[in-house]
Each structure stands twice: as structure tokens, then as C-alpha cells.
Protein backbone atom coordinates (compact mmCIF):
# COMPACT_ATOMS: atom_id res chain seq x y z
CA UNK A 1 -15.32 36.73 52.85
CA UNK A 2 -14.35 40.15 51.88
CA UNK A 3 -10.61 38.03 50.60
CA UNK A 4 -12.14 35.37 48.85
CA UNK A 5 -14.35 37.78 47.13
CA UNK A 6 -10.86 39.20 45.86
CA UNK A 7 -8.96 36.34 45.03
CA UNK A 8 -12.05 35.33 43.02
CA UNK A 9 -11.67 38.21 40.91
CA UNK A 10 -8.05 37.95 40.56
CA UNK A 11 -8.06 34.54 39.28
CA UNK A 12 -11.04 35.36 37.09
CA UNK A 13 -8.71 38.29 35.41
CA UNK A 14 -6.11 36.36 35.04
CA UNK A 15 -7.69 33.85 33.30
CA UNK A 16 -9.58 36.60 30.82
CA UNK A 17 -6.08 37.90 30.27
CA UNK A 18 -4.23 34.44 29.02
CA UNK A 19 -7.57 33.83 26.94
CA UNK A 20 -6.64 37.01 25.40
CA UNK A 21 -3.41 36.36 24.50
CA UNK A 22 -4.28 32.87 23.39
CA UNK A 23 -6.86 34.38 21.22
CA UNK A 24 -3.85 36.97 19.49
CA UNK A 25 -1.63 34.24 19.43
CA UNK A 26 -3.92 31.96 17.51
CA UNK A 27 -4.93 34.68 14.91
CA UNK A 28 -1.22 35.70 14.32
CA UNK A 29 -0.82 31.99 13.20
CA UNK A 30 -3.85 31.32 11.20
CA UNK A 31 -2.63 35.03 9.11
CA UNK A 32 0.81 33.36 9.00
CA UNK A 33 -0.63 30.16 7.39
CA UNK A 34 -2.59 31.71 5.22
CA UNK A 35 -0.12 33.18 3.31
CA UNK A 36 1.20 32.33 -0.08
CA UNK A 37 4.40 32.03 0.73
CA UNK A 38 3.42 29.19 4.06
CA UNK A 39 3.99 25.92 2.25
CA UNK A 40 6.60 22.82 2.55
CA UNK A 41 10.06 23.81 1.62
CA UNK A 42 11.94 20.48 1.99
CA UNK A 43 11.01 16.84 1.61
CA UNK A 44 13.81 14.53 2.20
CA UNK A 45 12.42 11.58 0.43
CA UNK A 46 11.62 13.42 -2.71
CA UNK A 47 15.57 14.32 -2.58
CA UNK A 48 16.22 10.42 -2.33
CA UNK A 49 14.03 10.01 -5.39
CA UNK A 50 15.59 12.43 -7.46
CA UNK A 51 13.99 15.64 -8.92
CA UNK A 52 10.16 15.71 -8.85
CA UNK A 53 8.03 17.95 -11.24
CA UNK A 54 5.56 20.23 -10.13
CA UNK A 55 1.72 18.58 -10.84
CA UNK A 56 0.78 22.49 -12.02
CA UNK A 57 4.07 24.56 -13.20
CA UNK A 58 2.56 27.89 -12.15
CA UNK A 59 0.90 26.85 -8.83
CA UNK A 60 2.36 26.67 -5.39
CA UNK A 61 2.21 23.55 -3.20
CA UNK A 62 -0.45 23.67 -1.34
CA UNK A 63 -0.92 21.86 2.26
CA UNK A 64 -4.29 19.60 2.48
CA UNK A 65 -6.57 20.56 5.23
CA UNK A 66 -6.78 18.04 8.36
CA UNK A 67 -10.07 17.74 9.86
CA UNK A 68 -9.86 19.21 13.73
CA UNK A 69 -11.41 15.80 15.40
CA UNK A 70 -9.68 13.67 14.04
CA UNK A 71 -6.12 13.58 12.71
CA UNK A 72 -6.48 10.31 10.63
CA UNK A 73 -9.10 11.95 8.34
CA UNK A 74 -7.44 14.55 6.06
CA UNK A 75 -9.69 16.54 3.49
CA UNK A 76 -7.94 17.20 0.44
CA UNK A 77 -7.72 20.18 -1.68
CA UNK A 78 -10.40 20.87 -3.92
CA UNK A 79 -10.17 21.09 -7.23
CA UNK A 80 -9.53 24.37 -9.14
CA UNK A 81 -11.50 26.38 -11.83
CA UNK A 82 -8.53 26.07 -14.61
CA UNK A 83 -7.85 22.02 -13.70
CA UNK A 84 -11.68 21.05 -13.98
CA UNK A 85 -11.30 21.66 -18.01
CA UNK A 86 -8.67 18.70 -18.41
CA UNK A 87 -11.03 16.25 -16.19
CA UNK A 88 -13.48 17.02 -18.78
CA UNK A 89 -11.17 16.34 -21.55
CA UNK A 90 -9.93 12.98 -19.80
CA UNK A 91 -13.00 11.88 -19.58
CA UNK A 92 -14.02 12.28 -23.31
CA UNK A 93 -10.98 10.39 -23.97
CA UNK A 94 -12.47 7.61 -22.11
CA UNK A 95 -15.98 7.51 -23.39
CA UNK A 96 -14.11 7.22 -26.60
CA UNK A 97 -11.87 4.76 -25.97
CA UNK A 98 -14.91 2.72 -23.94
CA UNK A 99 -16.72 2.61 -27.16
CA UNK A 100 -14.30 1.78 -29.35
CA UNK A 101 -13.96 -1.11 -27.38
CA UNK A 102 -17.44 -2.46 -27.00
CA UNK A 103 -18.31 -1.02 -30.64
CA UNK A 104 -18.21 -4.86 -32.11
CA UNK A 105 -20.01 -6.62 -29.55
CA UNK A 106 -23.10 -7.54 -29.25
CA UNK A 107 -25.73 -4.91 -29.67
CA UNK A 108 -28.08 -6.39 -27.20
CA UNK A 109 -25.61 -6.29 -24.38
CA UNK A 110 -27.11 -3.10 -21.69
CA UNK A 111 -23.04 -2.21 -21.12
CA UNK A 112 -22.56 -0.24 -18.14
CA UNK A 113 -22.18 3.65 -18.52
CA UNK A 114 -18.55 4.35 -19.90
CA UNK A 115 -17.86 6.70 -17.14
CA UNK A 116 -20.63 6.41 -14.52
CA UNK A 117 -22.54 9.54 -13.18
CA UNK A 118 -22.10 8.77 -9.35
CA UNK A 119 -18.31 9.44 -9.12
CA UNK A 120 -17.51 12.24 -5.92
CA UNK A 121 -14.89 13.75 -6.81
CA UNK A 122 -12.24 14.59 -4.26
CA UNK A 123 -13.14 11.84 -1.30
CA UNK A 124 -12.32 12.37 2.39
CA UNK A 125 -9.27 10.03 3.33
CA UNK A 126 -9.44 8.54 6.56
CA UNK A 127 -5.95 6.53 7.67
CA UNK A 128 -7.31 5.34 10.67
CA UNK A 129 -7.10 1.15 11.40
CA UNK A 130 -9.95 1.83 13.84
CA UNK A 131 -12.60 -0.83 12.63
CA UNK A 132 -12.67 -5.13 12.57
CA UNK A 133 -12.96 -6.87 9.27
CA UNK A 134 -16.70 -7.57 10.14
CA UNK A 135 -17.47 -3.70 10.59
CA UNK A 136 -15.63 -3.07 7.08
CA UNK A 137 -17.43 -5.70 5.44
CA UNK A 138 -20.59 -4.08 6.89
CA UNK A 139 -20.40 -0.95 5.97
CA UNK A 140 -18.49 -1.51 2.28
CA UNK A 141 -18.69 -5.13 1.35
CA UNK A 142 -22.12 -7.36 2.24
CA UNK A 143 -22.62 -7.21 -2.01
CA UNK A 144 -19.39 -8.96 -2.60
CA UNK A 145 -19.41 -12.28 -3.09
CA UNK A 146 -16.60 -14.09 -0.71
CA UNK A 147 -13.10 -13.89 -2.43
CA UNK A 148 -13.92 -10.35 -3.00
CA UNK A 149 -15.25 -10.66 -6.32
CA UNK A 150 -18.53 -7.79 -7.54
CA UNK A 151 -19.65 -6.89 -10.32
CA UNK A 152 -22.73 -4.15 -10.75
CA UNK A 153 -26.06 -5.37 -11.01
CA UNK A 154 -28.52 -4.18 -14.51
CA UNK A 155 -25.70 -3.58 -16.96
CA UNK A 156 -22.39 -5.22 -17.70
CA UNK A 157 -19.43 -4.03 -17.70
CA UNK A 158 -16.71 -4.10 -20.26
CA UNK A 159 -14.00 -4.85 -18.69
CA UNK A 160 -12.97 -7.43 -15.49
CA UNK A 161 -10.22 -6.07 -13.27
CA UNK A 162 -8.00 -8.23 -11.27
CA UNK A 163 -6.49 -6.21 -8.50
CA UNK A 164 -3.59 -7.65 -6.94
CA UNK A 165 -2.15 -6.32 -3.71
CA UNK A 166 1.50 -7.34 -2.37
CA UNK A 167 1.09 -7.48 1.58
CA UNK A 168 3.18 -9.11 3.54
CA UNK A 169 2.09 -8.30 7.59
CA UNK A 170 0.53 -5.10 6.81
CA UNK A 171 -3.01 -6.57 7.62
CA UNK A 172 -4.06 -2.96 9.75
CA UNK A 173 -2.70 -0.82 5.71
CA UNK A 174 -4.50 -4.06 4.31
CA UNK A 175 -8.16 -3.00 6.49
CA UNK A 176 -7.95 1.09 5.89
CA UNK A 177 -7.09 0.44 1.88
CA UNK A 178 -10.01 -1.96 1.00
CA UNK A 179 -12.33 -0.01 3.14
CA UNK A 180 -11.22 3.48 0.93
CA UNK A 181 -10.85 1.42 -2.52
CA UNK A 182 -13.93 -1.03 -2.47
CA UNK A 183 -16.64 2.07 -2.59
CA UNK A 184 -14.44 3.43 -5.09
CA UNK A 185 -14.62 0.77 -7.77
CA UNK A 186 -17.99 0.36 -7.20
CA UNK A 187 -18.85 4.09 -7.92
CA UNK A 188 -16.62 3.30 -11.05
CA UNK A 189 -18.90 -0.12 -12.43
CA UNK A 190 -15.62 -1.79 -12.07
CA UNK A 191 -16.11 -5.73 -12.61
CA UNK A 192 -13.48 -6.54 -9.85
CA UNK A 193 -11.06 -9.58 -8.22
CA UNK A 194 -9.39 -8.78 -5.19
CA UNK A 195 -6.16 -10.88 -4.81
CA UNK A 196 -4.13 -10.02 -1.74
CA UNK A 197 -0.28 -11.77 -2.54
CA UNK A 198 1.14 -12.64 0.87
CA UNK A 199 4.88 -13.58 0.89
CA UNK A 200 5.78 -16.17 3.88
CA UNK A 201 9.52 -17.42 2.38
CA UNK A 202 12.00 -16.07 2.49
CA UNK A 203 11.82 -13.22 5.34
CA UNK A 204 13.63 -10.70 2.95
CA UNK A 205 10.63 -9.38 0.78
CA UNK A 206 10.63 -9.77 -2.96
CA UNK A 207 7.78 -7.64 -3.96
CA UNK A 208 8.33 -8.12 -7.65
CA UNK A 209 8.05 -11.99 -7.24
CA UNK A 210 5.03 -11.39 -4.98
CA UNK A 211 3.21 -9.53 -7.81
CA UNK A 212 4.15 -12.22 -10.12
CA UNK A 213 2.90 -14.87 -7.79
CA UNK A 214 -0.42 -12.96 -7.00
CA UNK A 215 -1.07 -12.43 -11.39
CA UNK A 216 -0.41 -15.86 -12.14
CA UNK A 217 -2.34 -17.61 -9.23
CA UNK A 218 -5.20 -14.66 -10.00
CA UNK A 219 -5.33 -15.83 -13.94
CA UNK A 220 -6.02 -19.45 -12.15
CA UNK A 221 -9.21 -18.00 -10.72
CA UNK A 222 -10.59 -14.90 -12.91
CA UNK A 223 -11.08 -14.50 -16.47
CA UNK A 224 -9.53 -11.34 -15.89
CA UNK A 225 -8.75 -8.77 -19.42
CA UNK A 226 -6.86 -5.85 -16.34
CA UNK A 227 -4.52 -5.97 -13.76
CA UNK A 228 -3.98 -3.69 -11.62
CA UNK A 229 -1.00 -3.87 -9.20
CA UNK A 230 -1.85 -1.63 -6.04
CA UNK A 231 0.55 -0.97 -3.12
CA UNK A 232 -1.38 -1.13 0.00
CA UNK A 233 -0.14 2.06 1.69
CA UNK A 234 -1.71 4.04 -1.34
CA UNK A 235 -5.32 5.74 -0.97
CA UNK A 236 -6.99 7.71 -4.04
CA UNK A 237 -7.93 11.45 -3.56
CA UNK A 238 -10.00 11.50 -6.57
CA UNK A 239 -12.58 9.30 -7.48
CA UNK A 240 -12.60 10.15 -10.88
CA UNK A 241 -9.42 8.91 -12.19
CA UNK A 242 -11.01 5.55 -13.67
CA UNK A 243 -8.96 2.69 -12.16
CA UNK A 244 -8.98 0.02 -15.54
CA UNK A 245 -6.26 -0.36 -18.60
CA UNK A 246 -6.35 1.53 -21.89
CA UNK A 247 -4.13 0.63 -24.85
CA UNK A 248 -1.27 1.56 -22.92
CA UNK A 249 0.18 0.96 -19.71
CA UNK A 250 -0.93 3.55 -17.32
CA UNK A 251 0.44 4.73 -14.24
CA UNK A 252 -1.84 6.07 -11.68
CA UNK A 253 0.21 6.90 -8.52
CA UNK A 254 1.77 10.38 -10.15
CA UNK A 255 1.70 12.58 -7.72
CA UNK A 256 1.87 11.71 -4.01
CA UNK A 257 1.44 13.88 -0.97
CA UNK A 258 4.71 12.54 1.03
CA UNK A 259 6.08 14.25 -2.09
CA UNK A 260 4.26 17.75 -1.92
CA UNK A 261 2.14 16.36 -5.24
CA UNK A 262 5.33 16.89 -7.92
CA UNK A 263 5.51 13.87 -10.76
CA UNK A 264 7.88 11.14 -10.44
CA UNK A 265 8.46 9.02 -13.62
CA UNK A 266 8.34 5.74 -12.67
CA UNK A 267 5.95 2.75 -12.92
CA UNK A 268 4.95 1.96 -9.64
CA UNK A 269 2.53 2.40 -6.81
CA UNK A 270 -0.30 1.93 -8.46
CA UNK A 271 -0.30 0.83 -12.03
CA UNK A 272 -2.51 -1.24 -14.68
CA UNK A 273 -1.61 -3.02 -17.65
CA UNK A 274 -3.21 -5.59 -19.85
CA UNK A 275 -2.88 -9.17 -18.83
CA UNK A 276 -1.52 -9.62 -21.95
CA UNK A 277 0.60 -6.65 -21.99
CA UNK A 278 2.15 -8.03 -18.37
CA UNK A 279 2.65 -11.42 -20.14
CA UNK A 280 4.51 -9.73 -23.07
CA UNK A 281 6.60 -8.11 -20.87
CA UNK A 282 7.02 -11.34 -18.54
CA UNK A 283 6.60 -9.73 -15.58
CA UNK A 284 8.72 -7.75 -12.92
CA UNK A 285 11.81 -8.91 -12.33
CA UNK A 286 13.07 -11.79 -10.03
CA UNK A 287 16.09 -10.32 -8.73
CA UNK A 288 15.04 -7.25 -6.32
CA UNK A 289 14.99 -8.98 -3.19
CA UNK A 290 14.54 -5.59 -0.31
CA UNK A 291 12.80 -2.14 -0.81
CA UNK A 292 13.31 -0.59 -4.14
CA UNK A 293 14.37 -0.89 -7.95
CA UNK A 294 11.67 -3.36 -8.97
CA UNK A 295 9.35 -0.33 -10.24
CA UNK A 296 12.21 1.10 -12.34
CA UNK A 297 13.28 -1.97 -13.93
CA UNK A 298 9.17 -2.73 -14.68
CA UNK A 299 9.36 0.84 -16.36
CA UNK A 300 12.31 -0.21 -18.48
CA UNK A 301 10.12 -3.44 -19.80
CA UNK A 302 7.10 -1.75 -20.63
CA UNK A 303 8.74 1.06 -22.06
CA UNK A 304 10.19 -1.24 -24.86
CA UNK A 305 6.48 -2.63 -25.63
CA UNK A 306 4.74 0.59 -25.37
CA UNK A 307 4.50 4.16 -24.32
CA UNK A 308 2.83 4.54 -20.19
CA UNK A 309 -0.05 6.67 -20.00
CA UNK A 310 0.78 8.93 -16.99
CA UNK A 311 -2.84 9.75 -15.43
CA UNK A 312 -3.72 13.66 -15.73
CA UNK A 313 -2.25 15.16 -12.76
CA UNK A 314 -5.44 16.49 -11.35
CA UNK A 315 -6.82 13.28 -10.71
CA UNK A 316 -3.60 10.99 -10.30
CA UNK A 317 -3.43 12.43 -6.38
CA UNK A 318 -2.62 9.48 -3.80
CA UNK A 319 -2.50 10.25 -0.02
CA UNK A 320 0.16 7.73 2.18
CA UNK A 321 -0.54 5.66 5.62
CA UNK A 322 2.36 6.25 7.10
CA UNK A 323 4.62 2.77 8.31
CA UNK A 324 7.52 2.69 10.11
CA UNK A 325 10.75 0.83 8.06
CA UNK A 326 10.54 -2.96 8.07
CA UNK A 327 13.31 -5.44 8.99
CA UNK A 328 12.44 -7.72 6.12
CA UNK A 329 12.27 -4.85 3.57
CA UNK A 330 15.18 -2.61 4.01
CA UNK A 331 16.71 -0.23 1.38
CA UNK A 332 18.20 -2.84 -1.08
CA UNK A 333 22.01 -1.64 -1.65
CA UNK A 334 22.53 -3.64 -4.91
CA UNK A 335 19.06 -2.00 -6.44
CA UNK A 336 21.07 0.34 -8.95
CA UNK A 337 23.39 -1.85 -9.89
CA UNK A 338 20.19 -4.55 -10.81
CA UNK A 339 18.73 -1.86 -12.60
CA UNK A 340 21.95 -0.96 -14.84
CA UNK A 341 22.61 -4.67 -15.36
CA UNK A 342 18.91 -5.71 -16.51
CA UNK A 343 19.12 -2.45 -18.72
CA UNK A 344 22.09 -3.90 -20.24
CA UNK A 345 20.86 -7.52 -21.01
CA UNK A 346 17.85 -6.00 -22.16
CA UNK A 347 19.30 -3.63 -24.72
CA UNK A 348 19.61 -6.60 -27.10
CA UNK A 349 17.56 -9.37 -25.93
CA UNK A 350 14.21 -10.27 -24.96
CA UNK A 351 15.62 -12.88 -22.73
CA UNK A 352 13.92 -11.62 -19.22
CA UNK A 353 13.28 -12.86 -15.98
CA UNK A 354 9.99 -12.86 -14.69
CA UNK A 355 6.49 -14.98 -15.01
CA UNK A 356 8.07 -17.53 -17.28
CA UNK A 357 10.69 -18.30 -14.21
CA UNK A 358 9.46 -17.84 -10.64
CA UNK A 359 9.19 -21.34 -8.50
CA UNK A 360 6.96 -21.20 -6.02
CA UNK A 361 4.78 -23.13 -3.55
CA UNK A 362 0.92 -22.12 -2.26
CA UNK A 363 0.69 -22.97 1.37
CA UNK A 364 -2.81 -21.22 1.57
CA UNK A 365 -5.52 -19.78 -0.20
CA UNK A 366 -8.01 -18.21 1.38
CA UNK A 367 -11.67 -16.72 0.35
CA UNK A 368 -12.10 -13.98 2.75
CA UNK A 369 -15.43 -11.48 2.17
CA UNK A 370 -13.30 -8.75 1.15
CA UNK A 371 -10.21 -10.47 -1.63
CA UNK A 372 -8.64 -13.81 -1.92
CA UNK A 373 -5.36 -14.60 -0.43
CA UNK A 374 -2.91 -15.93 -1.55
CA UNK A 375 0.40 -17.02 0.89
CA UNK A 376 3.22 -18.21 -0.96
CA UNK A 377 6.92 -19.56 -0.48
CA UNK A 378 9.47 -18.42 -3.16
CA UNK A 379 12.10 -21.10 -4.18
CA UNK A 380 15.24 -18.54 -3.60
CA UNK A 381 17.35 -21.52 -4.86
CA UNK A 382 16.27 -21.41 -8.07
CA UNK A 383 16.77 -17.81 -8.18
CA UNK A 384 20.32 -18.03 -7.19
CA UNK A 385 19.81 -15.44 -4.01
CA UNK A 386 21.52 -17.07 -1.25
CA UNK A 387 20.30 -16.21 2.24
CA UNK A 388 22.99 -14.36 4.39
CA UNK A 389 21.64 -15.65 7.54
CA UNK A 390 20.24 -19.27 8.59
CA UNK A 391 16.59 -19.94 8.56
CA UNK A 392 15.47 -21.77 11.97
CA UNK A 393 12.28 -23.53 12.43
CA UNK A 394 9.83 -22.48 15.10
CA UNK A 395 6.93 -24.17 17.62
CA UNK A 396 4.25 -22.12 18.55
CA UNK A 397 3.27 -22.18 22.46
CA UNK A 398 0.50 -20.01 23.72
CA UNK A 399 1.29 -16.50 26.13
CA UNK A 400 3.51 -13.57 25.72
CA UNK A 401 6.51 -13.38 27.51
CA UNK A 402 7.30 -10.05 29.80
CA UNK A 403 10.25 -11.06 31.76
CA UNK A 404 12.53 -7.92 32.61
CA UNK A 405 15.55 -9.53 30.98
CA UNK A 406 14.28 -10.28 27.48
CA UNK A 407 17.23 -9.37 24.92
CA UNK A 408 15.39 -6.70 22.92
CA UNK A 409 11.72 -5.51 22.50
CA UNK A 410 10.20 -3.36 20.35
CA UNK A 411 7.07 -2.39 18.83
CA UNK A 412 5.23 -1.32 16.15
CA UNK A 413 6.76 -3.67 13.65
CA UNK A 414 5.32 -6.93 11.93
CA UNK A 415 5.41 -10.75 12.71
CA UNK A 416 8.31 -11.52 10.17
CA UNK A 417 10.30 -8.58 11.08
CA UNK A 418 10.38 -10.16 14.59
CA UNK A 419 11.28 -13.34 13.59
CA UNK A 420 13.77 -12.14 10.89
CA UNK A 421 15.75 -10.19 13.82
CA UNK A 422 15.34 -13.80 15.91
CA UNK A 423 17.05 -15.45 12.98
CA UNK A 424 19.34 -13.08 12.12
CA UNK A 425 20.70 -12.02 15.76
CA UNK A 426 24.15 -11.81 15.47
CA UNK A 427 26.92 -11.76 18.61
CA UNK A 428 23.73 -13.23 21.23
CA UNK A 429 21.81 -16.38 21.19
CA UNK A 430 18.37 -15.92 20.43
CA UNK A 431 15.82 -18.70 22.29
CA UNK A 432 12.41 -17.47 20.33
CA UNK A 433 10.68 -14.32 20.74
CA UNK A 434 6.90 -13.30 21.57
CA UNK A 435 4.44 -11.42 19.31
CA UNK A 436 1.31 -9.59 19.82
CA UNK A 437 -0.08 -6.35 18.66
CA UNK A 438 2.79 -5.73 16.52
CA UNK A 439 4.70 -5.77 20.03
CA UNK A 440 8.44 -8.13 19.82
CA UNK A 441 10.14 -9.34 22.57
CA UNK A 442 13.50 -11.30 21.42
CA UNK A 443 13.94 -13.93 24.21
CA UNK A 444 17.63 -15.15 25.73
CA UNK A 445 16.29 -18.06 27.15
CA UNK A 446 13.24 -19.91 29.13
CA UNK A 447 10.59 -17.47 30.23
CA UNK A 448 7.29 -17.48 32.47
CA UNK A 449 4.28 -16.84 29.58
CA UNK A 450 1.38 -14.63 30.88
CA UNK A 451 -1.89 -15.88 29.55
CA UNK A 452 -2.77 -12.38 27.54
CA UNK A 453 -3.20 -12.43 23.79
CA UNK A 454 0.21 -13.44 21.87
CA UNK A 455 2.32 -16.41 20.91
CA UNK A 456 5.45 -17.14 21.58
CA UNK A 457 7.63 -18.80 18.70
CA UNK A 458 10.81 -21.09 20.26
CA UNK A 459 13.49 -22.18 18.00
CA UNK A 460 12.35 -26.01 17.00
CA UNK A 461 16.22 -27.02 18.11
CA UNK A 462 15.90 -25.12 21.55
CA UNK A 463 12.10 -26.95 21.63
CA UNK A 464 13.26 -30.27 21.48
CA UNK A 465 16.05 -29.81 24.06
CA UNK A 466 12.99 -28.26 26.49
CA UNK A 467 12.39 -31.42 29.59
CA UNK A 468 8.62 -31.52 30.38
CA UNK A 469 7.67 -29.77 33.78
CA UNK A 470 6.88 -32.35 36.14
């Protein structure tokens, strides 16, 4: 008795010793951390970009505060005494600009407040795809009318807003942005459109002729005065930068936290123009088939028509849902090179691709609670952009195949990034493959399809060749 007594009290001061240390060890860090000099030195994508300004010359980067339950929801930064001055300022600029603009119309009219009294602030970002479109629409959305349309009930407001998304398999960025943005515009007396643009043809991505696509089939349905073009890994920090158009163009995604908050001049991320400015400057490019070089070519465009409004920094503050690098949307090589060349053929002409030229067909529209979407195939021989690998028809069979000697799997990637590396597998023949869950399995041949949720997709050639089980 007398032992275990002892070995009791052994353990007990052992384990009061490591709390002790743990305890040390945990202030040592939190002293570290808090001092000036504990900030991010290095940020390899901001080197890719080129050099990025600081959003306050005199003020240190400083880190955003994660909440301790749950990693996904990040509380940022409040805002400090000497920036709250040019929020007022901005938004004197707007009630002018607000009333300018409904000065000559009709006096009767109860116009909505200019800039509304309801707006947060700094909002709590939460990145986590952890709810169904029916919880979303219950908790953000049972006021707007399906095809994502609302406008605020007792006054009217000046402006509509057509917000067009690009999206292309990003459906969980697609639930966590219009369950952040919704609340948002409604806070703001926004007169919104949702328009999500969904590109089905060809697997390489052309976000430029999405966003073309997704203005001129939202013009079809919305007597829309706004666009705004929003990128759907993008979520506002701060409510109070008032998403609508001004006399300029205006670029709202300035300062990004992937980036440590510094500037980048470009036009892109989140932006609004004026449908007729968009029209005037014919759209984005055609050309810019992969990741990159669209936004800087759009900048070049509007640049020539106007000046771009960059958004005061203190409110221009975007956090990022982190993706992992799609198949269909890698770093375009020839991006610079498009860039240089439309600045060229620019330099003297107004002869641009864009709106005017894009051939496309609709193979759905759909009025979902939350936005309208819009799937489209882009003619790429009218464009001139020949594929560099052969397109193959598919038949859809039910089951997800798990045999051990599947060619490749991998996960975490979308439905056309599986079939793109299907179609372009080069050196082995590639039967079909399975999808579910963002889960791909590239298949070499026949396999035995367990009944859990997925679809497998077989080549229609390979289909055809299939003899029916007896």
C-alpha cells in the first residue's frame, strides 16, 4: 500500500513539474509574439507578383488573430485611431457622390440612405465549407427571391448591381463566399443580381471569356447600371468599403492577406465598373486561356477610358480560402507575352477583343435561391486557340471505382481537373476515371464499382466496345 502510496506521488510530481515547464514555455512564446519585431518576413507569391506597397508606410505588418476553436474563423485586425479619419473622409465622398446622382430624380422617390447606418465594421471571416446550401439559404438568404436577386424593402435604392462570379468546380469557395458576401450587401442597401459564370468547354479555363459570358447573359436578365466582377476565393474584412461603381472604375481587392496587406496595382480580384464603362472597353480579353494576365491586360483597357479608383486601404482588406493549384488552370506561360502584344495593338487602335467577339453556347441556366447560373461552352475555334490534347466523350455509370491497380488517384482537386488529366494522359491509356468528394481515380481499364456516392465517367469509344454482362 505503503508503494502505491509512493508511486502516486511520484507520478503526481512529475506531472506538476512538465505543467510547469509547459506553462514557461508557453509564456516565453506569447512575449516572443508579442513583439514588434514578430511579423512575416517573406511571402513568396508577393515576390512572383512583383513589389507590393505597404497599405500604411509607417506601420508594421501585422498578423490577424485566429480564433482558438476554430482555425477556419480568423478575426481580423481592428482598425486604428489614425486610419478611422480617412473612413470618415471616404464616406463623405460617397454621400456626395450618392447625391449627385439621385439629385435629378424624382423628389418623391424615399431613396435608400447613401451609406446605411447598420454597416459592422471589421466582420469575423469564417473559411469553413461546413454547411449545405439549404442551411446557407437559412440563415442568409430566405428574403431573396430565387436567382438570387434582393433588393431592401421601404426605400429604393439608386443603383442595381449585377455581381458576376467566374466558378468553374469551386462549388465548396462558391458556399463560404455567398454565405460571407450576401449579409454584406444587404447591410449595404445594395439592389443585387447574383450571376455565377460556370465554364464547361474547353477544360483549360478562360476566366476572361467567363466574365464576358456571365455580363452579357446577366444584361439578358437584369436591368443592371453596376457590375461587379468578384473572384470567389475573395472574402471582405470590412464591411464598410461600399461594394457599387462611382465615375470611375474602382478596384476593391487592394490589399490581400496572402500578401501581408501591401498594394498591388492591378485590376483584378474584385472590381466594379459601369456596364457601360465595361462595354466601352469591350470587355476582358479573349486570349488568356490558364491562370493569369487577364487582370493586367483589363487594367491596360480601362486605363485608356479612365483613371481606377483604388479603394482606401483601410477598408480595401480581403482575406483568401486557400485552394490547392488546378489542372485546368495552370500558370499560363504565354501570359506576358499576351500582355506586351495587346499593349502594342492597343497603342494605336481601338480594335479589341472582347464582348463584341466571344462565341458561345448556354447549355444551362439555372435559378438557384442564392444566384443564377450560368454554364457555358466557349467556341475555341473561333478564337483561334487550338487544343493541345484531344477532347474524348464520356458515359456516366453509377459507383466509384477502388480497385488497387487504378493508374493514379488523387484528391482534393475538381471534376474537370480529373477529367482533363483523363484526356490529357500521355505515355498510358486512360479507360475513364471515378469522382466523388473531390477524390480522382484515373482508371487503366474495366473495374468492379462499389455502390458509395460517385460516378464513374468511361471514354464513349471504350463504352461502346464494353459486351453486356450476361
Amino acid at each position: 500500500m505503503a508503494k502505491i502510496l509512493q508511486t502516486k506521488v511520484v507520478i503526481i510530481g512529475r506531472l506538476c513539474f512538465c505543467l510547469g515547464v509547459l506553462t514557461v514555455g508557453l509564456l516565453v512564446i506569447v512575449g516572443i509574439a508579442s513583439q514588434p519585431g514578430f511579423q512575416k518576413i517573406e511571402n513568396r507569391e508577393s515576390q512572383q507578383h512583383g513589389k507590393l506597397e505597404s497599405s500604411s508606410p509607417n506601420e508594421k505588418v501585422t498578423l490577424r488573430r485566429p480564433s482558438t476553436k476554430n482555425p477556419h474563423i480568423v478575426i481580423p485586425q481592428p482598425v486604428k485611431e489614425a486610419d478611422k479619419r480617412a473612413i470618415v473622409d471616404y464616406h463623405r465622398k460617397e454621400e456626395t457622390l450618392c447625391r449627385q446622382r439621385i439629385g435629378n430624380r424624382t423628389a418623391e422617390v424615399n431613396w435608400c440612405p447613401c451609406v446605411p447606418a447598420d454597416l459592422q465594421g471589421r466582420v469575423t471571416i469564417n473559411t469553413a465549407d461546413d454547411e449545405t446550401w439549404s442551411e446557407i439559404v437559412e440563415r442568409v438568404g430566405t428574403d431573396v427571391s430565387s436567382g438570387g436577386e434582393w433588393k431592401p424593402e421601404g426605400c429604393v435604392a439608386y443603383s442595381r448591381v449585377a455581381v458576376v462570379i467566374p466558378c468553374r468546380d469551386r462549388e465548396s469557395h462558391l458556399r463560404v463566399l455567398l454565405r460571407h458576401l450576401v449579409p454584406i450587401l444587404k447591410r449595404q442597401m445594395v439592389h443585387f443580381r447574383i450571376f455565377v459564370a460556370d465554364q464547361r468547354f474547353p477544360m483549360i479555363f478562360n476566366k476572361a471569356a467567363t466574365m464576358d459570358i456571365g455580363f452579357l447573359e446577366a444584361a439578358k436578365r437584369f436591368p443592371f447600371d453596376c457590375v461587379i466582377f468578384h473572384d470567389v476565393d475573395l472574402l471582405l474584412e470590412d464591411d464598410r468599403a461600399l461594394l457599387r461603381c462611382g465615375p470611375h472604375p474602382r478596384h476593391y481587392a487592394r490589399a490581400l492577406d496572402k500578401f501581408d496587406y501591401g498594394l498591388y496595382p492591378t485590376f483584378g480580384g474584385v472590381v466594379s465598373l459601369t456596364a457601360d464603362m465595361f462595354r466601352r472597353a469591350n470587355g476582358y480579353s479573349l486570349q488568356y486561356f490558364g491562370w493569369g494576365g487577364e487582370d493586367d491586360d483589363m487594367w491596360r483597357r480601362v486605363k485608356k477610358l479612365s483613371e481606377i479608383h483604388g479603394m482606401p486601404a483601410v477598408v480595401s482588406r480581403y482575406s483568401t480560402i486557400f485552394h490547392v493549384e488546378d489542372a485546368t488552370n495552370l500558370r499560363n506561360p504565354k501570359r506576358h507575352a499576351l500582355i506586351a502584344d495587346g499593349s502594342r495593338r492597343s497603342e494605336n487602335s481601338t480594335d479589341t477583343d472582347g464582348i463584341s467577339d466571344v462565341v458561345y453556347d448556354i447549355n444551362d441556366v439555372q435559378l438557384r435561391p442564392l444566384f443564377t447560373r450560368i454554364e457555358a461552352d466557349i467556341n475555341v475555334t473561333a478564337l483561334g486557340f487550338r487544343l493541345e490534347h484531344k477532347v474524348h466523350r464520356y458515359q456516366k455509370v453509377s459507383g466509384f471505382c477502388h480497385d488497387p491497380d487504378v493508374a493514379a488517384f488523387t484528391s482534393g482537386i475538381s471534376w474537370a481537373s480529373c477529367r482533363f488529366l483523363c484526356d490529357s494522359t500521355v505515355g498510358q491509356t486512360c479507360f475513364g476515371f471515378s469522382y466523388a468528394a473531390r477524390n480522382c481515380a484515373i482508371l487503366r481499364t474495366v473495374c468492379n464499382l462499389s455502390p458509395m456516392t460517385g460516378w464513374t465517367y468511361v471514354k464513349e469509344e471504350e463504352f461502346r466496345s464494353l459486351k453486356p454482362s450476361s
